[in-house]
N, C-alpha and C. Protein backbone atom coordinates (compact mmCIF):
# COMPACT_ATOMS: atom_id res chain seq x y z
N UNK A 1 -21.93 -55.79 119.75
CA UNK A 1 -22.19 -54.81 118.74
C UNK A 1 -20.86 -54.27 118.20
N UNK A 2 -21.00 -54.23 116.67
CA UNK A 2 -19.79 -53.68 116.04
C UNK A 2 -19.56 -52.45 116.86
N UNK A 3 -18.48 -51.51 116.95
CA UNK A 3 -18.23 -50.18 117.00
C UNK A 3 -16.87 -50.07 115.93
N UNK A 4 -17.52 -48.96 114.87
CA UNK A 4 -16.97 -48.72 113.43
C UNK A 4 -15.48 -47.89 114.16
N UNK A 5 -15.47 -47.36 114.57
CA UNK A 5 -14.74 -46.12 114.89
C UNK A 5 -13.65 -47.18 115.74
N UNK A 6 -13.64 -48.38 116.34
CA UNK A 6 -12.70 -49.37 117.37
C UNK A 6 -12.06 -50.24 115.96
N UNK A 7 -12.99 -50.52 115.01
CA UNK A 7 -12.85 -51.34 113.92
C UNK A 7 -11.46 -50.68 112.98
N UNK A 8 -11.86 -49.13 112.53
CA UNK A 8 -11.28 -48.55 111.54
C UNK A 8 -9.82 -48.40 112.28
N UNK A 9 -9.25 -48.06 113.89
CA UNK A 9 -8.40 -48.10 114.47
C UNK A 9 -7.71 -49.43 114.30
N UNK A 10 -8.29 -50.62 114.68
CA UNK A 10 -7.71 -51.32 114.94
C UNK A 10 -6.87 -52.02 113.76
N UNK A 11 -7.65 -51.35 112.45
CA UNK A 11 -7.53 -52.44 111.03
C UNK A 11 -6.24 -50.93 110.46
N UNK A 12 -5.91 -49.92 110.97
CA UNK A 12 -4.86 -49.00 110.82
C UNK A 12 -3.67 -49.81 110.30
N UNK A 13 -3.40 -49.79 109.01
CA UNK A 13 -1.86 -50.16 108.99
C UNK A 13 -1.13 -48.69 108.67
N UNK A 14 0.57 -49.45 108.63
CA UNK A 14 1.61 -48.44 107.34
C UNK A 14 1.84 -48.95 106.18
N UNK A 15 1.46 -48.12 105.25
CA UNK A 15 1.51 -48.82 103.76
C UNK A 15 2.43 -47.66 103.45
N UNK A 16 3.73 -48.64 103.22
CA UNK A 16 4.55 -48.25 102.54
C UNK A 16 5.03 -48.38 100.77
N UNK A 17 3.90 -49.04 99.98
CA UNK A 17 4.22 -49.24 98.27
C UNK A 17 2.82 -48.65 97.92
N UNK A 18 2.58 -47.91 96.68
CA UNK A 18 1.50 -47.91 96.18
C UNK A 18 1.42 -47.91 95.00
N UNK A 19 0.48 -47.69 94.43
CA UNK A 19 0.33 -48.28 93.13
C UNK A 19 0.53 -47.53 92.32
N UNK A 20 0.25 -46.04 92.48
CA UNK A 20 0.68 -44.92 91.78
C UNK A 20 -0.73 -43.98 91.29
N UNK A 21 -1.87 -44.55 91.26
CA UNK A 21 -3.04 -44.13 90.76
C UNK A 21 -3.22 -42.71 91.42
N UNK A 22 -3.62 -41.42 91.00
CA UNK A 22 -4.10 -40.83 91.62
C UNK A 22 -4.92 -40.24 92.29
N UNK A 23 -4.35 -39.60 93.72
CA UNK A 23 -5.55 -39.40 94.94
C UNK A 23 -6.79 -38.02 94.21
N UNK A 24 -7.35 -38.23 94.33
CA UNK A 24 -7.45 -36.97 93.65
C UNK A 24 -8.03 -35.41 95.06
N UNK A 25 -7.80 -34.17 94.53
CA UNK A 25 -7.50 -32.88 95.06
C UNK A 25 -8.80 -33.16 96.75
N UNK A 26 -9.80 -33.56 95.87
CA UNK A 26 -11.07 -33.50 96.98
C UNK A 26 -11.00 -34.54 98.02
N UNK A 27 -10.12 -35.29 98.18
CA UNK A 27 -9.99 -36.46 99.00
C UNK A 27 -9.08 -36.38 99.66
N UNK A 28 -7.69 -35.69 99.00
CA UNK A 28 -6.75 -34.61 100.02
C UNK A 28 -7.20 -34.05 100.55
N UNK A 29 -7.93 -33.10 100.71
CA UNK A 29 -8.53 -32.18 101.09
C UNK A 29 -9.39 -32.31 102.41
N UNK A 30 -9.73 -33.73 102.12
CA UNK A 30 -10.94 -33.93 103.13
C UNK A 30 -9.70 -34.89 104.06
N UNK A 31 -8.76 -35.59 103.62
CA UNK A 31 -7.84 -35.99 104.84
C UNK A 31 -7.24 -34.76 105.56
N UNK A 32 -6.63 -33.46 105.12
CA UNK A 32 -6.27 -32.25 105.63
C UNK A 32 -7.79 -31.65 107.05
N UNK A 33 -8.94 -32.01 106.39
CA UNK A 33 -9.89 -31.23 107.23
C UNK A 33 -10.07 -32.24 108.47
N UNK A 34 -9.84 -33.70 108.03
CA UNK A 34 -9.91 -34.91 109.17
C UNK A 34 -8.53 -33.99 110.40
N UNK A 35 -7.31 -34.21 109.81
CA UNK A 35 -6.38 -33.47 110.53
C UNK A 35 -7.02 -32.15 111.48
N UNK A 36 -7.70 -31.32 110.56
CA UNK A 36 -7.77 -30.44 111.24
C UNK A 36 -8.99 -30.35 112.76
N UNK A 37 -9.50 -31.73 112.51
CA UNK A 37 -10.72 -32.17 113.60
C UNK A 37 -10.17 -32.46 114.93
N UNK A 38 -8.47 -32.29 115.04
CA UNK A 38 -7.99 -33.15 115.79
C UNK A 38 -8.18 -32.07 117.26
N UNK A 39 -7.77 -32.98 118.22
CA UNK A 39 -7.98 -31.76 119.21
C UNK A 39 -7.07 -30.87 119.79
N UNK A 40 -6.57 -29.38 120.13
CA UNK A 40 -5.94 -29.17 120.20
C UNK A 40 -5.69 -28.20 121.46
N UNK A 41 -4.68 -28.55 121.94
CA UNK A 41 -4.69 -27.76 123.67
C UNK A 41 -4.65 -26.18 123.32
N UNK A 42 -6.03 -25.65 123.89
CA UNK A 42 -6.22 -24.30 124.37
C UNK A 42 -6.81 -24.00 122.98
N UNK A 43 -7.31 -24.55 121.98
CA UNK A 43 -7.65 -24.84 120.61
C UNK A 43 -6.75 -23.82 119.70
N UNK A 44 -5.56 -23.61 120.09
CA UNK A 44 -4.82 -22.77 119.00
C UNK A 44 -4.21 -23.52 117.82
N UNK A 45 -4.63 -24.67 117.41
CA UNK A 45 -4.68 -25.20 116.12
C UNK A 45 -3.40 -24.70 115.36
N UNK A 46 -2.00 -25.34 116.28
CA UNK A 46 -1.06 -24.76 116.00
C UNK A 46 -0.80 -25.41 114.64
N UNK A 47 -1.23 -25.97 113.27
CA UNK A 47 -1.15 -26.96 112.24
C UNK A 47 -1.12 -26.16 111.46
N UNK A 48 -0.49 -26.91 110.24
CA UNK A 48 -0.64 -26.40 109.26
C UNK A 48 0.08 -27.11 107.93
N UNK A 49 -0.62 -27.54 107.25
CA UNK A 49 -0.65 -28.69 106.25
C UNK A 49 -0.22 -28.35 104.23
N UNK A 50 0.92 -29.00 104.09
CA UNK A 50 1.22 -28.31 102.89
C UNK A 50 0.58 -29.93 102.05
N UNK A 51 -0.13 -29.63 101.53
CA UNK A 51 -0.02 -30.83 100.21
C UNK A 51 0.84 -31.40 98.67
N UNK A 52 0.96 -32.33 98.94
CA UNK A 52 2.44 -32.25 97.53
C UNK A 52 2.18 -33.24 96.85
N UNK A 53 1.27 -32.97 95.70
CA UNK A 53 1.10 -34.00 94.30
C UNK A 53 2.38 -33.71 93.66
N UNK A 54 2.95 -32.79 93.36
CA UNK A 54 3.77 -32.51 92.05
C UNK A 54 5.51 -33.30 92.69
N UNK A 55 4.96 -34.39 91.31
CA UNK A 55 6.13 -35.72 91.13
C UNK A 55 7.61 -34.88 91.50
N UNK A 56 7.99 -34.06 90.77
CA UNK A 56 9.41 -33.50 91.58
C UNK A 56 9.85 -33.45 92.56
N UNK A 57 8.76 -32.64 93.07
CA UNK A 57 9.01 -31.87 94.95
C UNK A 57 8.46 -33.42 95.60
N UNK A 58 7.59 -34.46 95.52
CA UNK A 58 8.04 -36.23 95.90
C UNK A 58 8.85 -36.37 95.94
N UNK A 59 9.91 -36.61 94.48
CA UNK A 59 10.85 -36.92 94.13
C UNK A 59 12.14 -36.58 94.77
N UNK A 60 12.22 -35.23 95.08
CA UNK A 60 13.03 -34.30 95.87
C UNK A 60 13.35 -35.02 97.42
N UNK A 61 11.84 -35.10 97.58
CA UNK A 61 11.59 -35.12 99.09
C UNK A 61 12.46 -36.88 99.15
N UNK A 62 11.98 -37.72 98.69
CA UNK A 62 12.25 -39.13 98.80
C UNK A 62 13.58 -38.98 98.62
N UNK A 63 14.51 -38.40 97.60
CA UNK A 63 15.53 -38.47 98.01
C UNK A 63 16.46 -37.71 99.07
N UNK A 64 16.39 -37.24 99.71
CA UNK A 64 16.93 -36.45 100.59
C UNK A 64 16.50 -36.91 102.02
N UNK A 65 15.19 -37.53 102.29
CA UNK A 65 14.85 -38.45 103.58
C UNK A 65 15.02 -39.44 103.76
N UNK A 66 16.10 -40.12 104.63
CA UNK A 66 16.63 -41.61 104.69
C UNK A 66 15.15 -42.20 104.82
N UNK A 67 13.87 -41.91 105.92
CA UNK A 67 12.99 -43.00 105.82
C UNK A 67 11.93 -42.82 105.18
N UNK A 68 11.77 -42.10 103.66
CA UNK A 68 10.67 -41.49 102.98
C UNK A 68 10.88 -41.76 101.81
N UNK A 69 11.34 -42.90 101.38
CA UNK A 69 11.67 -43.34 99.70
C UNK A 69 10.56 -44.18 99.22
N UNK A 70 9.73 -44.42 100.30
CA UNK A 70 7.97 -44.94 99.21
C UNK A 70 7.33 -43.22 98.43
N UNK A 71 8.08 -42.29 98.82
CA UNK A 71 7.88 -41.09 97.96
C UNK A 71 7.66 -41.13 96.67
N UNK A 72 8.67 -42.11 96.07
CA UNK A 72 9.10 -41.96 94.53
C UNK A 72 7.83 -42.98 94.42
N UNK A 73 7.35 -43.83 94.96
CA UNK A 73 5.92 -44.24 94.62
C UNK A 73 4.74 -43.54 94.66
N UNK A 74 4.92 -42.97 95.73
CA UNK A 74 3.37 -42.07 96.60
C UNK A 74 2.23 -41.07 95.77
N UNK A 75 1.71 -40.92 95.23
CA UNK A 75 1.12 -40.10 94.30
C UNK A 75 1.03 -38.80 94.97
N UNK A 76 1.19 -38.35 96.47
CA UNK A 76 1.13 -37.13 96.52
C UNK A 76 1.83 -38.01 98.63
N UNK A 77 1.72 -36.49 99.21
CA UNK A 77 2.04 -36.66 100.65
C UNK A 77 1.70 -35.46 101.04
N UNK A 78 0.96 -35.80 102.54
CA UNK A 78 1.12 -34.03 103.25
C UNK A 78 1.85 -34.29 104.04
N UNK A 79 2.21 -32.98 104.39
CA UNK A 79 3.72 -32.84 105.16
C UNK A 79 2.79 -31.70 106.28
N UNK A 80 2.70 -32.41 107.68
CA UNK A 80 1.99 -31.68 108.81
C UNK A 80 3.29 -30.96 109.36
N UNK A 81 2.71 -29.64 109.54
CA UNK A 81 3.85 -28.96 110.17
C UNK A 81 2.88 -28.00 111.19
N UNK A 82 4.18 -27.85 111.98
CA UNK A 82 3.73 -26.92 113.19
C UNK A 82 4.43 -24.87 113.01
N UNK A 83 3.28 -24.28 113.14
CA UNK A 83 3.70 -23.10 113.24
C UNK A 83 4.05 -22.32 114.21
N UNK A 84 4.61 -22.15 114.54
CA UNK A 84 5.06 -20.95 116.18
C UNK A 84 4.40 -19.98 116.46
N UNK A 85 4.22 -19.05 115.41
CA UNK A 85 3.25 -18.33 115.12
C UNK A 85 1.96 -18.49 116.20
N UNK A 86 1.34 -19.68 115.58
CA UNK A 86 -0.18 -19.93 116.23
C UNK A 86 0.29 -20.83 117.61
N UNK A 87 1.33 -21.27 118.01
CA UNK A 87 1.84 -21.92 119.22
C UNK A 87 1.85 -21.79 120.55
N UNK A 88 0.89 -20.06 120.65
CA UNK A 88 0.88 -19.62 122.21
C UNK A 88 1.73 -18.82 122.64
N UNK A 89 1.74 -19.18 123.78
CA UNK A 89 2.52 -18.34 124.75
C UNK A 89 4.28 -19.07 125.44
N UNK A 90 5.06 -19.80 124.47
CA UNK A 90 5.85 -20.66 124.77
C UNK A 90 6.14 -21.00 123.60
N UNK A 91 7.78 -20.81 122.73
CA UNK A 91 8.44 -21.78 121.85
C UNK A 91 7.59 -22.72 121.74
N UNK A 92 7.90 -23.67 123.36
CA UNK A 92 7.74 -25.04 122.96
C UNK A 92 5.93 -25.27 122.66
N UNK A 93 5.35 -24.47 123.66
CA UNK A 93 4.17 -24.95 123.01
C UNK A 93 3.39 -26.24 123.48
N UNK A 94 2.71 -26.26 122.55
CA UNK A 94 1.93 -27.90 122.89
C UNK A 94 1.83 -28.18 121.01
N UNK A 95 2.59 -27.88 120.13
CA UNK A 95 2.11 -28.01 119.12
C UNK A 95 2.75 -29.21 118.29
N UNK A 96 3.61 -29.97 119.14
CA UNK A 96 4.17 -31.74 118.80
C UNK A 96 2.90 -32.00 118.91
N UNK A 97 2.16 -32.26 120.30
CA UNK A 97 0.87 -33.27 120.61
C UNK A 97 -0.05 -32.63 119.37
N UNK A 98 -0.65 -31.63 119.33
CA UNK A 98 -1.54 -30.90 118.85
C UNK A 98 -1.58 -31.69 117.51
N UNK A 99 -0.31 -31.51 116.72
CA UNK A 99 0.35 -31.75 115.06
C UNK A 99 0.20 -33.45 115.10
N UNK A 100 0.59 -33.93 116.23
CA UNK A 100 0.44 -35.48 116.24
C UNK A 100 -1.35 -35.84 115.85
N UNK A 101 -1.47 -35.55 117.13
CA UNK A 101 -3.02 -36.02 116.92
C UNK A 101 -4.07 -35.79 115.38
N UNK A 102 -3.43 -34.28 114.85
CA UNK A 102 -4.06 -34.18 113.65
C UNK A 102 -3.01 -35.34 112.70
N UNK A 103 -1.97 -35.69 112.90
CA UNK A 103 -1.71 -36.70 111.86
C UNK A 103 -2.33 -37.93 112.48
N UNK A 104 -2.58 -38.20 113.54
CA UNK A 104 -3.15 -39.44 113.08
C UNK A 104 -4.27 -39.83 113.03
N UNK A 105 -5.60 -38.45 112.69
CA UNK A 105 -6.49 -38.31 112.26
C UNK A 105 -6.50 -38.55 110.66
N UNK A 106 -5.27 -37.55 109.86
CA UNK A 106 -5.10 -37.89 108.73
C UNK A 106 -5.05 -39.33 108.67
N UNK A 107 -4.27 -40.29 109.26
CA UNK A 107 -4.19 -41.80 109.06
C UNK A 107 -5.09 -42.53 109.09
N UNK A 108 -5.96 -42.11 109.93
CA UNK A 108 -7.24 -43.12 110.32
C UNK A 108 -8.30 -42.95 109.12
N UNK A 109 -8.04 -41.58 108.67
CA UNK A 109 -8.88 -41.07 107.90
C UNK A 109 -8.84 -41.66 106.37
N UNK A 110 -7.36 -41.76 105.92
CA UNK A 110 -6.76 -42.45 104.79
C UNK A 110 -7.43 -43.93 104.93
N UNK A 111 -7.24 -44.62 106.57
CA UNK A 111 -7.52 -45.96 106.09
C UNK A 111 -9.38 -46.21 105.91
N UNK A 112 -9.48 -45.10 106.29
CA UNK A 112 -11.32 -45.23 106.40
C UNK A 112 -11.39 -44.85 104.98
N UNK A 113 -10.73 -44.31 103.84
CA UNK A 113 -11.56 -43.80 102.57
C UNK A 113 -10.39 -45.09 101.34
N UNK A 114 -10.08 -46.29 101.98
CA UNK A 114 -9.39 -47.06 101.28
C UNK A 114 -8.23 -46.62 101.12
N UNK A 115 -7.18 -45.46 101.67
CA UNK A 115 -5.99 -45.27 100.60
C UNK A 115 -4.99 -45.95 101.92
N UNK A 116 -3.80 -45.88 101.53
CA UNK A 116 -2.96 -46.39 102.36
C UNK A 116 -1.83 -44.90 102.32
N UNK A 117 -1.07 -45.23 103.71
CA UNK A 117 -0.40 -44.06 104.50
C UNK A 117 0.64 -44.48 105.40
N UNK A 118 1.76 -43.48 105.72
CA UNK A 118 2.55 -44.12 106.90
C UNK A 118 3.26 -42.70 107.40
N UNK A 119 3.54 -42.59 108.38
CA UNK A 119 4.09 -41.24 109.30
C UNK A 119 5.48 -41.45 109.63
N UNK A 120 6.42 -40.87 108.18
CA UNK A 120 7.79 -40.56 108.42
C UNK A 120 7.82 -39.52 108.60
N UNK A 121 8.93 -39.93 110.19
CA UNK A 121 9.02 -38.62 111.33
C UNK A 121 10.29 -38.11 110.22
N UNK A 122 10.34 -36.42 111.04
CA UNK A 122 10.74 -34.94 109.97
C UNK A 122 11.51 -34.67 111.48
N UNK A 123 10.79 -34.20 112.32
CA UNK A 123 11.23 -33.40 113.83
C UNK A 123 11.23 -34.75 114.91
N UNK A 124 12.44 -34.03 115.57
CA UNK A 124 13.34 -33.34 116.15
C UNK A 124 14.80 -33.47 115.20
N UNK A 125 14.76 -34.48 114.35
CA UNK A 125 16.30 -33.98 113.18
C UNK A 125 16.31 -33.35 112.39
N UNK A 126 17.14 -32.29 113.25
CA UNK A 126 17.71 -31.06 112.24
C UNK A 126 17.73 -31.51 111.33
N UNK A 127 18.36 -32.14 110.28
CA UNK A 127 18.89 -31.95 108.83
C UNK A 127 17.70 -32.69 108.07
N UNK A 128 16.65 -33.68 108.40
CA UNK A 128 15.47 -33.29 108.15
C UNK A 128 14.22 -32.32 108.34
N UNK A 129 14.57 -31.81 109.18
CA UNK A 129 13.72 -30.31 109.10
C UNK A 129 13.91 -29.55 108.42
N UNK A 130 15.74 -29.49 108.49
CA UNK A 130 16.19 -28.14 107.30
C UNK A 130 15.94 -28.72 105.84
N UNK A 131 15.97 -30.15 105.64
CA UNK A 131 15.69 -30.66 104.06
C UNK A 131 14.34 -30.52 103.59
N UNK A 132 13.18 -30.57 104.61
CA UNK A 132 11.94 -30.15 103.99
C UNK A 132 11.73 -28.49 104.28
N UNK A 133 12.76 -28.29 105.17
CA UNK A 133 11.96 -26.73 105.06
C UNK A 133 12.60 -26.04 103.55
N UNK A 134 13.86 -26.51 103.42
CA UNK A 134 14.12 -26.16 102.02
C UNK A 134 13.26 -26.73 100.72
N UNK A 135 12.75 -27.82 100.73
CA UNK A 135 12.31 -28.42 99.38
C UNK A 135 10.89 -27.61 99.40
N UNK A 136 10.03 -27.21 100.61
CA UNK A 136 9.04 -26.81 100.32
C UNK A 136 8.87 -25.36 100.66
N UNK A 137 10.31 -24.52 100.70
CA UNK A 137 10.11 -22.94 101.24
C UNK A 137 9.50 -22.85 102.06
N UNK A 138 9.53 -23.40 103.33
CA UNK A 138 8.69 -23.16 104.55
C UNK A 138 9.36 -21.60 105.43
N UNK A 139 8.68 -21.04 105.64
CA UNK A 139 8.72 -19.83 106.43
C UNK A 139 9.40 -20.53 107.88
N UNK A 140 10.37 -19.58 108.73
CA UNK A 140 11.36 -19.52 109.48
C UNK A 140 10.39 -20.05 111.50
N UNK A 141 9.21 -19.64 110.88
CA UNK A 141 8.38 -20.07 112.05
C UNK A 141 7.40 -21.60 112.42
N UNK A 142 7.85 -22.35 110.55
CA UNK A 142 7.03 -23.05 110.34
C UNK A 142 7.92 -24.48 110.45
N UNK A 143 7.62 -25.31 111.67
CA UNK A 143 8.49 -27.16 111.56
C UNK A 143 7.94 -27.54 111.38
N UNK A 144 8.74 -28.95 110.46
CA UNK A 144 7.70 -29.51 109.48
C UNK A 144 8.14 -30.87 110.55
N UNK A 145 7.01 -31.35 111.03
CA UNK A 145 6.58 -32.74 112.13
C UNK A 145 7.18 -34.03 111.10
N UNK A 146 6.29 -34.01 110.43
CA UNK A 146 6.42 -35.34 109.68
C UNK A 146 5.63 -34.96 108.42
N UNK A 147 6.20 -36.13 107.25
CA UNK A 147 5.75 -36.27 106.02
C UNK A 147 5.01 -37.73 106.18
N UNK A 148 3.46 -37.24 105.01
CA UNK A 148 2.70 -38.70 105.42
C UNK A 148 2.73 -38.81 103.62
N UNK A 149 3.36 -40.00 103.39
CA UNK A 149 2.98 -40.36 101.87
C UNK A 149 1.73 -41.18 101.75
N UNK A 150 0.88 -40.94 100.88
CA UNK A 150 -0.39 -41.07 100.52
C UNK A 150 -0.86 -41.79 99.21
N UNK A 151 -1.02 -43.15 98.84
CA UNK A 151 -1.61 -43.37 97.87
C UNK A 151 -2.52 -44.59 98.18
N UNK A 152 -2.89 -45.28 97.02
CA UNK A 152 -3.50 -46.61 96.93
C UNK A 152 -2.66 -47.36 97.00
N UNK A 153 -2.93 -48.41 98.45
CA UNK A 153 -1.94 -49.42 98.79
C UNK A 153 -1.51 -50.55 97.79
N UNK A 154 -0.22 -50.64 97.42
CA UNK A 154 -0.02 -51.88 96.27
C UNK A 154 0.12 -53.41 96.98
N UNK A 155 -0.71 -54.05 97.04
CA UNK A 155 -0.24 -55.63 97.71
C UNK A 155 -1.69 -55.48 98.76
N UNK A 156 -1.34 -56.16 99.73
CA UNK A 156 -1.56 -56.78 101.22
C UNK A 156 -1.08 -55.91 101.98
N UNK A 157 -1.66 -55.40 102.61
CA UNK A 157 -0.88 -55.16 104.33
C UNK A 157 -1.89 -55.38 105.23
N UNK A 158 -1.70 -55.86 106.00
CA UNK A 158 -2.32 -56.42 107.29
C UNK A 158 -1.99 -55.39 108.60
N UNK A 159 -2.44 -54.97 109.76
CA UNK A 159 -3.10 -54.45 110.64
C UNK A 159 -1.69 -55.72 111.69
N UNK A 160 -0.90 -54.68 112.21
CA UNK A 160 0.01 -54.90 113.48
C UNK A 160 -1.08 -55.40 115.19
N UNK A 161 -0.86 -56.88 115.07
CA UNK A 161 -1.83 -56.31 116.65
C UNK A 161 -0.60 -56.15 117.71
N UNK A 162 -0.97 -54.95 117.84
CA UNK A 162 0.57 -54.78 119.19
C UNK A 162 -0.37 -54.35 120.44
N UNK A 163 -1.01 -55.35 120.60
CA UNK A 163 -1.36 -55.52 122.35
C UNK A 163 -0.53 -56.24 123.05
N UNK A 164 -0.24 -55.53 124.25
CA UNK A 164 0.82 -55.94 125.20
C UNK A 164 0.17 -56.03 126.66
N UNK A 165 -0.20 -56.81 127.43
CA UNK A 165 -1.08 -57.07 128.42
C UNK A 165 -0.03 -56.31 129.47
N UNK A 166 0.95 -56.64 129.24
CA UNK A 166 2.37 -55.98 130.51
C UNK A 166 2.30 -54.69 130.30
N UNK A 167 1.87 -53.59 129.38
CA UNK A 167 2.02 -52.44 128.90
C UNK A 167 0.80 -51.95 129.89
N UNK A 168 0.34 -52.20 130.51
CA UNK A 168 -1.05 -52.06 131.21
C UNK A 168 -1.20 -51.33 132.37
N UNK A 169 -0.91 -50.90 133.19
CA UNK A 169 -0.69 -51.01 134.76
C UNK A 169 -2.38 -50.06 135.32
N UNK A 170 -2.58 -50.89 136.47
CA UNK A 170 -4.13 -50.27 137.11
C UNK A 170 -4.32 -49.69 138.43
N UNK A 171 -4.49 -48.35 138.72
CA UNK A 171 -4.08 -48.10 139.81
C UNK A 171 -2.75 -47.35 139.74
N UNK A 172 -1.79 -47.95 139.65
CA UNK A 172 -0.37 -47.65 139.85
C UNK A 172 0.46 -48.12 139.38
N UNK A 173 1.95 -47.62 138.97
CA UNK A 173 2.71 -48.52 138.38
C UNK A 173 3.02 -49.35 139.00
């Protein structure tokens, strides 16, 4: 028996070119709420999701991030960030895992509604953190994880099988 949910994982690529068409507001929206399904330790939903159609602040962004130049293609990107604020009782938090898992809800979610996506990391380098916290005025409590550029995939991309049977261990290492 098929299982949709093993299928949509496994067929996950990174689409890095797109075509340029746009996503439109309600389909962002509903990848942001996929994110927000994700699960999160002690559920303090330390997330928090800026959306960026407007071609400049792309434009901005792509140039200033060595690995985020499918930007100047991307018709829009959210940029998952973590707030401190909502982070608990601890700096550190749990709000890497927390912010992860909702991005790669956003991803799964992109490849389930046809668009294509890829997760250029933002944190732990400083001078990409400080470049998006500047391009998008992020508040002093707010790190920005990663930028996911978002459009309709241009070409082919095919699905990585990176099964590793040695990666395995049962019982024990």
């Amino acid at each position: 028996m098929k299982n949709d949910a093993i299928t949509l994982i496994m067929n996950r690529k990174s689409v890095r070119s797109f075509t340029g068409q746009v996503v439109d507001n309600e389909t962002l929206e509903k990848l942001a709420r996929a994110g927000m399904a994700a699960p999160s330790a002690k559920n303090l939903q330390p997330w928090g999701f800026v959306i960026v159609t407007n071609r400049d602040t792309l434009d901005k962004l792509a140039e200033r991030l060595p690995y985020a130049k499918m930007l100047f293609e991307a018709p829009a990107a959210i940029v998952v960030c973590g707030d401190l604020a909502k982070a608990g009782d601890s700096p550190e938090g749990y709000w890497v895992q927390d912010c992860s898992a909702a991005t790669q809800n956003i991803l799964l979610a992109a490849e389930a509604l046809g668009l294509g996506a890829v997760w250029t990391g933002v944190h732990p380098r400083a001078d990409r953190v400080t470049t998006v916290k500047d391009v998008l005025k992020l508040p002093d409590n707010v790190i920005p994880l990663n930028v996911i550029p978002i459009g309709y995939p241009k070409g082919e991309h095919q699905p990585k099988d990176k099964f590793k049977a040695e990666n395995i261990h049962w019982q024990q290492w």
